[in-house]
N, C-alpha and C. Protein backbone atom coordinates (compact mmCIF):
# COMPACT_ATOMS: atom_id res chain seq x y z
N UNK A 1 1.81 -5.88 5.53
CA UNK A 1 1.54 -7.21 5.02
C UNK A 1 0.36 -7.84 5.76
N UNK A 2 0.41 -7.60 7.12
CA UNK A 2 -0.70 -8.13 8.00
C UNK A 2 -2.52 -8.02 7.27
N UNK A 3 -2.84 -6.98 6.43
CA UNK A 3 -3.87 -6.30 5.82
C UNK A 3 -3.93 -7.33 5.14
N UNK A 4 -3.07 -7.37 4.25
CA UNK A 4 -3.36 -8.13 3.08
C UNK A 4 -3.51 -9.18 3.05
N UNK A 5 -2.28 -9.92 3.95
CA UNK A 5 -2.82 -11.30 4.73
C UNK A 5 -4.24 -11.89 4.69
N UNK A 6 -4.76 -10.75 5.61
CA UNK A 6 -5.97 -11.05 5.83
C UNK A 6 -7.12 -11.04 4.70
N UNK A 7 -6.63 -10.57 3.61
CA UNK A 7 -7.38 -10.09 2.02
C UNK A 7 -7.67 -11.73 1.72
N UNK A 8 -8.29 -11.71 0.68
CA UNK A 8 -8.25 -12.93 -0.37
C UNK A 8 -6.69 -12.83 -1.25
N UNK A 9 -6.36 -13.72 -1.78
CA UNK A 9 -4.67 -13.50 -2.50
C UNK A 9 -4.83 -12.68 -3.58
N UNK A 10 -6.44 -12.32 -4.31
CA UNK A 10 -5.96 -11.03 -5.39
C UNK A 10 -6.36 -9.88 -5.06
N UNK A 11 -6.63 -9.70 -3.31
CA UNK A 11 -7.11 -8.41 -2.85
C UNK A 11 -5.89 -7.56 -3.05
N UNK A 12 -6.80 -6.39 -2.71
CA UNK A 12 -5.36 -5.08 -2.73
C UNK A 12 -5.86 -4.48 -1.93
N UNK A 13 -4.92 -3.19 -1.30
CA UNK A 13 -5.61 -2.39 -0.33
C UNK A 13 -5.08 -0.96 -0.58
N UNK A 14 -5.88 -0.29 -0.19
CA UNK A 14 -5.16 1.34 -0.71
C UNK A 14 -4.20 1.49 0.38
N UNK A 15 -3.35 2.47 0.28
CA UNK A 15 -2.70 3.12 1.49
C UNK A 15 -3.06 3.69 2.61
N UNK A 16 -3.78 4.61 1.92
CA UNK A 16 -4.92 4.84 3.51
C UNK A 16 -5.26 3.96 4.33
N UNK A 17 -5.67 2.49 3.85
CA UNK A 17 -5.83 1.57 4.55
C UNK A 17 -4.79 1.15 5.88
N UNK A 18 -4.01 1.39 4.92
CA UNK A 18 -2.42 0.79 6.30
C UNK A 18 -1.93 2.01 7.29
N UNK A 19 -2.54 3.13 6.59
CA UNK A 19 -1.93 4.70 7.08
C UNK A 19 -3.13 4.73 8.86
N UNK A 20 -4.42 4.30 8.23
CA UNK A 20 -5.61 3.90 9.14
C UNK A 20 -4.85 2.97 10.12
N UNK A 21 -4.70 1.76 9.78
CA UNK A 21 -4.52 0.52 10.70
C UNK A 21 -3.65 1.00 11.80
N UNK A 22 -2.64 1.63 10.84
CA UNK A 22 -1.64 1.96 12.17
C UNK A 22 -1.68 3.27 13.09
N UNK A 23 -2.22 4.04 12.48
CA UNK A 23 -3.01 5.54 13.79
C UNK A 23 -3.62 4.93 14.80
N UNK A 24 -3.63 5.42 15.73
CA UNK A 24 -4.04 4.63 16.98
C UNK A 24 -4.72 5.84 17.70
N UNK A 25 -5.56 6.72 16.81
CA UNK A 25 -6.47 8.21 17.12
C UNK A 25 -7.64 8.11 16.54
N UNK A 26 -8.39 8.98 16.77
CA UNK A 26 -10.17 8.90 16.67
C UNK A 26 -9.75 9.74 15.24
N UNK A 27 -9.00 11.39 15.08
CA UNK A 27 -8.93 11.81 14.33
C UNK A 27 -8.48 11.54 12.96
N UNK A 28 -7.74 12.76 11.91
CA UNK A 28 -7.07 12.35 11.07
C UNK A 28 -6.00 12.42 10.59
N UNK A 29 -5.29 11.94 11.93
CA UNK A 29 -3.81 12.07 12.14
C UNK A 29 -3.61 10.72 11.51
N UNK A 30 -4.28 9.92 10.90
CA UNK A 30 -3.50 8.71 10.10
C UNK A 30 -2.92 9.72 8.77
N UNK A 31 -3.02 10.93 8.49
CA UNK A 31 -3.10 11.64 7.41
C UNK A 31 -1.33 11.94 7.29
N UNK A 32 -0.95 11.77 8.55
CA UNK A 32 0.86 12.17 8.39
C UNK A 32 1.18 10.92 8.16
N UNK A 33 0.35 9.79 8.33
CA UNK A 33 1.40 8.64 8.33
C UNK A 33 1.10 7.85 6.96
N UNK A 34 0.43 9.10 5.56
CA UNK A 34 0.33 8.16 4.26
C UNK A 34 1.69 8.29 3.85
N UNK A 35 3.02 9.49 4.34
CA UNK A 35 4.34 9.35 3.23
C UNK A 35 4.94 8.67 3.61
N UNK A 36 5.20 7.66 5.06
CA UNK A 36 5.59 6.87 5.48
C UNK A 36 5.64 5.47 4.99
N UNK A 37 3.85 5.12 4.86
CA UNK A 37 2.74 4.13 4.31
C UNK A 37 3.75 3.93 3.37
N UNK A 38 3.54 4.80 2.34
CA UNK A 38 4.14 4.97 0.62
C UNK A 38 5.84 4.32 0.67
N UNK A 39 6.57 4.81 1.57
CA UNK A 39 8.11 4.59 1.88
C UNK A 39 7.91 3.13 1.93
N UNK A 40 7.65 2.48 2.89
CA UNK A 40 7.53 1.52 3.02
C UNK A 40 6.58 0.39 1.93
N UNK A 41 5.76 0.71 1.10
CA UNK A 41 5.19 -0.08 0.03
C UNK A 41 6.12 -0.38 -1.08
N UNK A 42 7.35 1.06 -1.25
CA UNK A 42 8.43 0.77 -2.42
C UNK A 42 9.50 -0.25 -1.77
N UNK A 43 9.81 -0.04 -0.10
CA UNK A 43 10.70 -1.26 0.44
C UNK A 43 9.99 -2.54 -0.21
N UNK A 44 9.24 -3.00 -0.34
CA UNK A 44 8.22 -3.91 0.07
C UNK A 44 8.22 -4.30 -1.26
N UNK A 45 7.95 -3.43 -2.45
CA UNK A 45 7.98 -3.57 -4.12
C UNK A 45 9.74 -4.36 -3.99
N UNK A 46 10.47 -3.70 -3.62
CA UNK A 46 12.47 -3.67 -3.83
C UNK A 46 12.14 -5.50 -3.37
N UNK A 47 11.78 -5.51 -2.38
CA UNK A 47 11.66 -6.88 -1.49
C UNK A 47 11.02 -8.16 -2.40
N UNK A 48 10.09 -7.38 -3.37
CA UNK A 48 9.79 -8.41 -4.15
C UNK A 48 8.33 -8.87 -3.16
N UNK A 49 7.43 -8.53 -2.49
CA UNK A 49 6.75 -8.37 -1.22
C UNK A 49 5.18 -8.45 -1.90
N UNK A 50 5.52 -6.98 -2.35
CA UNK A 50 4.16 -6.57 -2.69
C UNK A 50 4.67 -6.06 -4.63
N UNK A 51 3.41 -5.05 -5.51
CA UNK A 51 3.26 -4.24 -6.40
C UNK A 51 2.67 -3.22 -5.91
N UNK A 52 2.95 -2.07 -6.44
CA UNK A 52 2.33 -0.86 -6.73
C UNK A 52 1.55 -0.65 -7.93
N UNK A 53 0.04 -0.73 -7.57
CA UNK A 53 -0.75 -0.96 -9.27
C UNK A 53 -1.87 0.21 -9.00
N UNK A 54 -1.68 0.63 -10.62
CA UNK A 54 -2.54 1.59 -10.51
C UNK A 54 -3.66 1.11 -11.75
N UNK A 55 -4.70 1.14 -11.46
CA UNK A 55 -5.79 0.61 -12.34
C UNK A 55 -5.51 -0.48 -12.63
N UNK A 56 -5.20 -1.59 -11.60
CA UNK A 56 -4.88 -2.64 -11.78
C UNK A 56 -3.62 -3.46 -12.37
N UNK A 57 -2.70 -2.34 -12.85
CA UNK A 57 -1.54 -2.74 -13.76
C UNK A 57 -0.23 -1.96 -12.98
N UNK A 58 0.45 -3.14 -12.54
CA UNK A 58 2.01 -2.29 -11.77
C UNK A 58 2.71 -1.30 -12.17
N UNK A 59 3.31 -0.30 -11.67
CA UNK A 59 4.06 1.04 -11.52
C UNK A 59 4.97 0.74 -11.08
N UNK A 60 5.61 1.80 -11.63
CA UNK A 60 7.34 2.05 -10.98
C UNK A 60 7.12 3.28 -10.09
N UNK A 61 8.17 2.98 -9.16
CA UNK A 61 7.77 4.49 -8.01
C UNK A 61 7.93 5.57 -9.12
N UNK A 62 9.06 5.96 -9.98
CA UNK A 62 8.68 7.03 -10.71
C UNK A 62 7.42 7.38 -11.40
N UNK A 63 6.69 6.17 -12.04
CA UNK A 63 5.28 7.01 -12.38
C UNK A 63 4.05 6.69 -11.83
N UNK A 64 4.43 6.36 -10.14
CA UNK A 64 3.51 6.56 -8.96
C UNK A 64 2.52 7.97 -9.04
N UNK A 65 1.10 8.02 -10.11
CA UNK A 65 0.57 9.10 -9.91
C UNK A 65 -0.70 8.81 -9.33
N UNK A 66 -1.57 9.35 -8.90
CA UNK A 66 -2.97 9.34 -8.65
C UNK A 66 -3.34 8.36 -7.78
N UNK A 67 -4.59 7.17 -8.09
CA UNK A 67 -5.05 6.78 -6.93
C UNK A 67 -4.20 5.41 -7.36
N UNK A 68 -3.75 4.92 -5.65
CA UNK A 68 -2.87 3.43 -6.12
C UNK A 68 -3.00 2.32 -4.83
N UNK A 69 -2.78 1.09 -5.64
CA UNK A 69 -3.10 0.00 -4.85
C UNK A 69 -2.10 -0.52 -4.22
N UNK A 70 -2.10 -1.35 -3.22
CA UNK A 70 -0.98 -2.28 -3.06
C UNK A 70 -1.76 -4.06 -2.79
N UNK A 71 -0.79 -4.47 -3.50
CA UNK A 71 -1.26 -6.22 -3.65
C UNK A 71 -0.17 -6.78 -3.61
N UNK A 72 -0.14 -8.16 -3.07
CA UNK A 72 0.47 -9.38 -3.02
C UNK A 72 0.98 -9.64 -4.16
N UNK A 73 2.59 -9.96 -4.62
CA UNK A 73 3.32 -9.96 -5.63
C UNK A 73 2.97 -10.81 -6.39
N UNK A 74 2.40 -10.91 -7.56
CA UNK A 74 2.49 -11.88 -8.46
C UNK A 74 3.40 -12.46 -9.08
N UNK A 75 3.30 -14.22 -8.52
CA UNK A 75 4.63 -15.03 -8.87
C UNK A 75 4.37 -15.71 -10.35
């Protein structure tokens, strides 16, 4: 949430983004921490928190495919 925080309110941020923030290595060991990232974006969807949008339009974790965003829930 801290990322996005910091976004404008219709920013989004990829996962990598948060998988990045939280590696604390030069390398690309943020690379184990995208299925984690992902775990925690569907808490976060359940929570009512965030969306999972892909081309701009929300997903359900089941048809979580390809490249995807996460944004601030639209109330």
């Amino acid at each position: 949430m801290r990322l996005l925080e910091q976004r404008a309110d219709t920013s989004s941020i990829c996962p990598s983004d948060a998988a990045r923030a939280a590696y604390e290595g030069d390398d690309d060991g943020w690379r184990d921490l995208m299925e984690p990232v992902r775990r925690a974006a569907w808490r976060l969807v359940a929570a009512g928190e965030v969306e999972v949008t892909r081309s701009g339009q929300p997903v359900e974790e089941s048809e979580a495919r390809g490249p995807l965003r996460i944004r601030r829930a639209r109330r």
